[in-house]
Protein backbone atom coordinates (compact mmCIF):
# COMPACT_ATOMS: atom_id res chain seq x y z
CA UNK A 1 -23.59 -52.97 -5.38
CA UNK A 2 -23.25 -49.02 -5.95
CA UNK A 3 -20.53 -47.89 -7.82
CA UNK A 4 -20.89 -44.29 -6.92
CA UNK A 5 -20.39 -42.57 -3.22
CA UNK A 6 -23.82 -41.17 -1.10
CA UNK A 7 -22.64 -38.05 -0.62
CA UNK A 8 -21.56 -36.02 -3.82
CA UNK A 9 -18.27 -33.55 -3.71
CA UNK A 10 -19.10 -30.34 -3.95
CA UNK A 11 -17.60 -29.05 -7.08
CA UNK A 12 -15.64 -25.70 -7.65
CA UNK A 13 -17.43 -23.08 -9.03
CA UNK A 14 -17.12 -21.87 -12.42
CA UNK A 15 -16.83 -18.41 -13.42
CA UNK A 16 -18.04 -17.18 -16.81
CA UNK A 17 -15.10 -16.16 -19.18
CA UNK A 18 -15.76 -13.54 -21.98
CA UNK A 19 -16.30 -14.64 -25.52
CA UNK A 20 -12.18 -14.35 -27.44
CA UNK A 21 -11.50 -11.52 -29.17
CA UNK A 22 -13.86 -9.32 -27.42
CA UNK A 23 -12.54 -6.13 -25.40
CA UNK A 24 -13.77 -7.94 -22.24
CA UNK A 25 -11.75 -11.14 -22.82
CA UNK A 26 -8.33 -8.47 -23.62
CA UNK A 27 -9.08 -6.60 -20.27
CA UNK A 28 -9.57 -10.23 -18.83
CA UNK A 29 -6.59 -11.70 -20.13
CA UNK A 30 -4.53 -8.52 -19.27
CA UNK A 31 -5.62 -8.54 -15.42
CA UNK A 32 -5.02 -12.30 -15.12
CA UNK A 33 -1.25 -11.94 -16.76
CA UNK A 34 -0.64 -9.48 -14.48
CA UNK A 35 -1.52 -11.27 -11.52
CA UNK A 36 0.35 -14.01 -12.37
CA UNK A 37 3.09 -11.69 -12.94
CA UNK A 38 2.94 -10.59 -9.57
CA UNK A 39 2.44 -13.29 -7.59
CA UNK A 40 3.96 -16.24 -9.47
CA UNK A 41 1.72 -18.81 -8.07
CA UNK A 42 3.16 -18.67 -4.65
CA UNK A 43 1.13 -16.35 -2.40
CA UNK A 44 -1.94 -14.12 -3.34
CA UNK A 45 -1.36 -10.38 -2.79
CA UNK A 46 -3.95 -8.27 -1.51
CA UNK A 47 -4.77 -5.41 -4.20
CA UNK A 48 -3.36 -2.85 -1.91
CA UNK A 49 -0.70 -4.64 -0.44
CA UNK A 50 1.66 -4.64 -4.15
CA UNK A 51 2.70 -1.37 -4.57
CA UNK A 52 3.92 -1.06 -0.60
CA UNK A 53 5.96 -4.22 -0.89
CA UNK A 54 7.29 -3.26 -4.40
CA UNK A 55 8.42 0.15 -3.36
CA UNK A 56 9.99 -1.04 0.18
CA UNK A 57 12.26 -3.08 -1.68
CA UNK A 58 13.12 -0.53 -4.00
CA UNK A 59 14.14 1.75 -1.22
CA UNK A 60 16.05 -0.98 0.26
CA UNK A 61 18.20 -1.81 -2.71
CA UNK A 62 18.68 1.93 -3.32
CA UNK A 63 19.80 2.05 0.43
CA UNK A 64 22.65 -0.51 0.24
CA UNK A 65 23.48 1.41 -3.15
CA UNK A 66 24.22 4.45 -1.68
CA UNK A 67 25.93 2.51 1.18
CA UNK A 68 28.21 0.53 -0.66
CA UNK A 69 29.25 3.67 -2.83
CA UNK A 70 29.62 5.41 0.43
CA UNK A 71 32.18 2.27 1.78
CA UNK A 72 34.30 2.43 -1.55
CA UNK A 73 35.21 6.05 -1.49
């Protein structure tokens, strides 16, 4: 009796990570923190779609800034 399946699963691929210490594992490292800074594991971004989203909200929260200091005086 077999103990393994017919068909194999197809495995992820790997991708080849710089050698630590070297300028192309910092600019690796660097990218990949700030991706995860952006996204935090939730949703990927498009490239182009950050800075768009980013400044929308900005210029929402200055909106209802300038509103509410328009409502107190």
């Amino acid at each position: 009796m077999a103990n393994h399946k017919k068909t194999k699963k197809p495995r992820k691929p790997t991708k080849h990570l710089p050698k630590v210490g070297t300028p192309a594992d910092n600019a690796y490292r660097l990218k990949r923190s700030r991706e995860d800074l952006l996204d935090f594991g939730l949703i990927k971004i498009p490239k182009g779609a950050a800075r768009p989203i980013i400044a929308g909200i900005a210029l929402v929260v200055v909106l209802l800034v300038v509103l509410a200091f328009i409502a107190i005086t």
